[in-house]
Protein backbone atom coordinates (compact mmCIF):
# COMPACT_ATOMS: atom_id res chain seq x y z
CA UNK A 1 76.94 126.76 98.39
CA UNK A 2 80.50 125.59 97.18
CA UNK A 3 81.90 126.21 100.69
CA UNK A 4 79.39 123.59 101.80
CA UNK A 5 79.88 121.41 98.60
CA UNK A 6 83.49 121.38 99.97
CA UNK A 7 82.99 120.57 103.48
CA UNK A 8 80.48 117.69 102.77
CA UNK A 9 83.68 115.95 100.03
CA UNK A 10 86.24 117.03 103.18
CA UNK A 11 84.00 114.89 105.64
CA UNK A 12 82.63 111.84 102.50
CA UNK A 13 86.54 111.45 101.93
CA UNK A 14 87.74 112.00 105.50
CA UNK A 15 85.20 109.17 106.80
CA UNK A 16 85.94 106.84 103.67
CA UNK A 17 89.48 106.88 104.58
CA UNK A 18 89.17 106.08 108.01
CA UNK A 19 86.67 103.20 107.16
CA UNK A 20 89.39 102.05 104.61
CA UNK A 21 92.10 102.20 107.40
CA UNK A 22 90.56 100.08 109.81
CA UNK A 23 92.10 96.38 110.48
CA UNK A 24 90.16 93.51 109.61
CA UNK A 25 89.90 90.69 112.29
CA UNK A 26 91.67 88.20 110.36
CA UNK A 27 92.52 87.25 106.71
CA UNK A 28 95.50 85.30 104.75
CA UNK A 29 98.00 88.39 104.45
CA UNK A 30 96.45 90.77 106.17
CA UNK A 31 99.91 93.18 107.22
CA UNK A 32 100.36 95.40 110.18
CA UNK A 33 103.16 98.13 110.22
CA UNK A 34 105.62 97.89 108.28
CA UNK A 35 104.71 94.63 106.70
CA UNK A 36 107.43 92.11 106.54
CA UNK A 37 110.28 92.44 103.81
CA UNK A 38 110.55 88.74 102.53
CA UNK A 39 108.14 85.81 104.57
CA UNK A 40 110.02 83.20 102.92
CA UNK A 41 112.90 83.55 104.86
CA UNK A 42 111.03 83.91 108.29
CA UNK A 43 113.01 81.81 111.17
CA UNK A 44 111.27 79.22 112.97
CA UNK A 45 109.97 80.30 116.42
CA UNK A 46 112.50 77.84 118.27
CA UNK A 47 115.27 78.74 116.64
CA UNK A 48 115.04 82.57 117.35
CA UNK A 49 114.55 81.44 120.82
CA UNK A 50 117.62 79.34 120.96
CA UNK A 51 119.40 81.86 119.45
CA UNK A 52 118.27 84.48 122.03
CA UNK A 53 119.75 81.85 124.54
CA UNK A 54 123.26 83.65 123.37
CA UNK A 55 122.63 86.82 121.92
CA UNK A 56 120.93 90.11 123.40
CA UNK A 57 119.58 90.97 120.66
CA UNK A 58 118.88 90.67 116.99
CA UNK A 59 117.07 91.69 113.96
CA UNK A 60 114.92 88.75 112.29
CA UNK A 61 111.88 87.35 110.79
CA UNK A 62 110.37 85.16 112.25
CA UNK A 63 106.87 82.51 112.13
CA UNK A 64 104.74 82.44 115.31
CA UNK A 65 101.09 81.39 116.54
CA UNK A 66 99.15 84.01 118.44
CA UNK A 67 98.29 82.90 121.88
CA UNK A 68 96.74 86.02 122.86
CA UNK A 69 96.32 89.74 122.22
CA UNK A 70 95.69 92.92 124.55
CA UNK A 71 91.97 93.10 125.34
CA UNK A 72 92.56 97.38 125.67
CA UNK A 73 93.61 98.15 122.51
CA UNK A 74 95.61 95.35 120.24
CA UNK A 75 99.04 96.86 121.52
CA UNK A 76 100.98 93.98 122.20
CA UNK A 77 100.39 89.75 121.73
CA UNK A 78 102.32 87.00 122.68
CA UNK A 79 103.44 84.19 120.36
CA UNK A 80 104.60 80.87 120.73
CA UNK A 81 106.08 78.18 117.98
CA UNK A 82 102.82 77.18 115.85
CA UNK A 83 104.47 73.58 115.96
CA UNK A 84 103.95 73.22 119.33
CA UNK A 85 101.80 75.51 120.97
CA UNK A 86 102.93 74.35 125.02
CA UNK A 87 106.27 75.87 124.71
CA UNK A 88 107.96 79.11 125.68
CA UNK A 89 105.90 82.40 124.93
CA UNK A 90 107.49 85.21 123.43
CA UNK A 91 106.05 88.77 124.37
CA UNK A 92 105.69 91.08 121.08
CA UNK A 93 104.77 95.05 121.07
CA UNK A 94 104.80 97.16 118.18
CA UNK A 95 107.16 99.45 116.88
CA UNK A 96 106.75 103.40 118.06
CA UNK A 97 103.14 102.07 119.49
CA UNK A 98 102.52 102.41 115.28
CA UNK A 99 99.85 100.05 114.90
CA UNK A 100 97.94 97.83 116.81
CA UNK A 101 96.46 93.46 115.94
CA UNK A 102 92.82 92.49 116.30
CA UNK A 103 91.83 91.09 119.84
CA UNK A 104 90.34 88.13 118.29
CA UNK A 105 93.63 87.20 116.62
CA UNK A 106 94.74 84.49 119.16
CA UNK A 107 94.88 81.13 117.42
CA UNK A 108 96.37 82.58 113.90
CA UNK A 109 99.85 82.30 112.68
CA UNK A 110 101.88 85.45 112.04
CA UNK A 111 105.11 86.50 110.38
CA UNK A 112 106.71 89.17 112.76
CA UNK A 113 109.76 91.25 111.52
CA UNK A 114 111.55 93.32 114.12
CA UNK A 115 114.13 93.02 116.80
CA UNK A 116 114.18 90.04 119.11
CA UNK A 117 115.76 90.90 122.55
CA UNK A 118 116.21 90.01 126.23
CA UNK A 119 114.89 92.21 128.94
CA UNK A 120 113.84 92.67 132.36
CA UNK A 121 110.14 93.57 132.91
CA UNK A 122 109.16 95.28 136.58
CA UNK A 123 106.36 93.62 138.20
CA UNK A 124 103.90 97.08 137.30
CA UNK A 125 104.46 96.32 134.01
CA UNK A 126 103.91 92.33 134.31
CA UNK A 127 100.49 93.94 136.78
CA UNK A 128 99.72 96.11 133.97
CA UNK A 129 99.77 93.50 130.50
CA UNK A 130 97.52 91.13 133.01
CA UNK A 131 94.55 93.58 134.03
CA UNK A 132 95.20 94.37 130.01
CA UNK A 133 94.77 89.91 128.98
CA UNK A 134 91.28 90.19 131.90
CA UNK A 135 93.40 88.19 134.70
CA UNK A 136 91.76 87.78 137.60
CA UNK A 137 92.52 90.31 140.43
CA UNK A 138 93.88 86.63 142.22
CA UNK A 139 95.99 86.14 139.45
CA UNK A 140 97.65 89.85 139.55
CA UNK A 141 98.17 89.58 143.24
CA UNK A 142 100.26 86.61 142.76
CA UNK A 143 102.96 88.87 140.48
CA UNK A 144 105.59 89.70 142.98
CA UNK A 145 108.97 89.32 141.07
CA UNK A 146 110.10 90.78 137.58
CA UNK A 147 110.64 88.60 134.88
CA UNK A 148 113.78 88.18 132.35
CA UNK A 149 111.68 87.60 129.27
CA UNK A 150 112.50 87.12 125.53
CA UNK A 151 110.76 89.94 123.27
CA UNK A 152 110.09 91.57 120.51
CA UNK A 153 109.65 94.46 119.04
CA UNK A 154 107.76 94.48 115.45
CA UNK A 155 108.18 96.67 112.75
CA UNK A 156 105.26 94.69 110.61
CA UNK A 157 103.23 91.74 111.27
CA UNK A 158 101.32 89.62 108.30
CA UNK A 159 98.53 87.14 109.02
CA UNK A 160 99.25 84.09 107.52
CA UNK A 161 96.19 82.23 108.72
């Protein structure tokens, strides 16, 4: 009787905590990862990216609006500067695969802390993130060329709204 007693607890707590672990769609400070270590000194989207214009690299926080989110899974998004949503897109992925967004974040602003680098992405990979965003087979066919692209890689993400 107390072995079963036990194992009913093990699986009432197990299934609580996994219920307790799972990300919301979208709230004001919902975090991701890491989190992010002080929001009030985030960067501005276009100034990481004109800073990326002459570095390789860097470690920053920074503010961005969600223009979309892997339909698979939530493992990467891409962000552009909430200010004015037509310019450059930034492609973000999250630390050590760690954690993943909500695919019905696009739209929100975000806080992102991480690195912020330039890199070369192979035209599998570019294949890949479409049939992962629902492009059109059209659409993939026409990826023939990598693509120098600014990135980022997020140790913590918070929803601002």
């Amino acid at each position: 009787m107390n072995m079963k007693k036990n194992l009913f607890l093990f699986l009432l707590i197990t299934g609580l905590g996994f219920i307790a672990c799972q990300s919301t769609p979208k709230g004001d400070g919902k975090t991701f990862g890491a989190g992010v270590s002080n929001q009030a000194a985030a960067e501005e989207f276009a100034s990481v990216m004109e800073k990326l214009n002459s570095n390789d690299s860097m470690m920053v926080v920074m503010k961005g609006k969600v223009t979309g989110v892997c339909q698979a899974k939530g493992c990467w998004m891409k962000l552009t500067d909430p200010a004015n949503a037509s310019q450059e897109e930034m492609f973000v992925q999250f630390k050590d695969y760690g954690f993943f967004m909500p695919k019905d974040l696009a739209g929100h602003n975000v806080i992102i802390e991480g690195k912020a680098y330039k890199a070369m992405t192979p035209v599998k990979e570019l294949k890949h993130y479409a049939e992962d965003d629902n492009k059109s087979e059209e659409e993939i066919a026409k990826i023939t060329e990598p693509l120098v692209e600014k990135k980022f890689m997020a140790s913590g993400v918070v929803i601002v709204d």
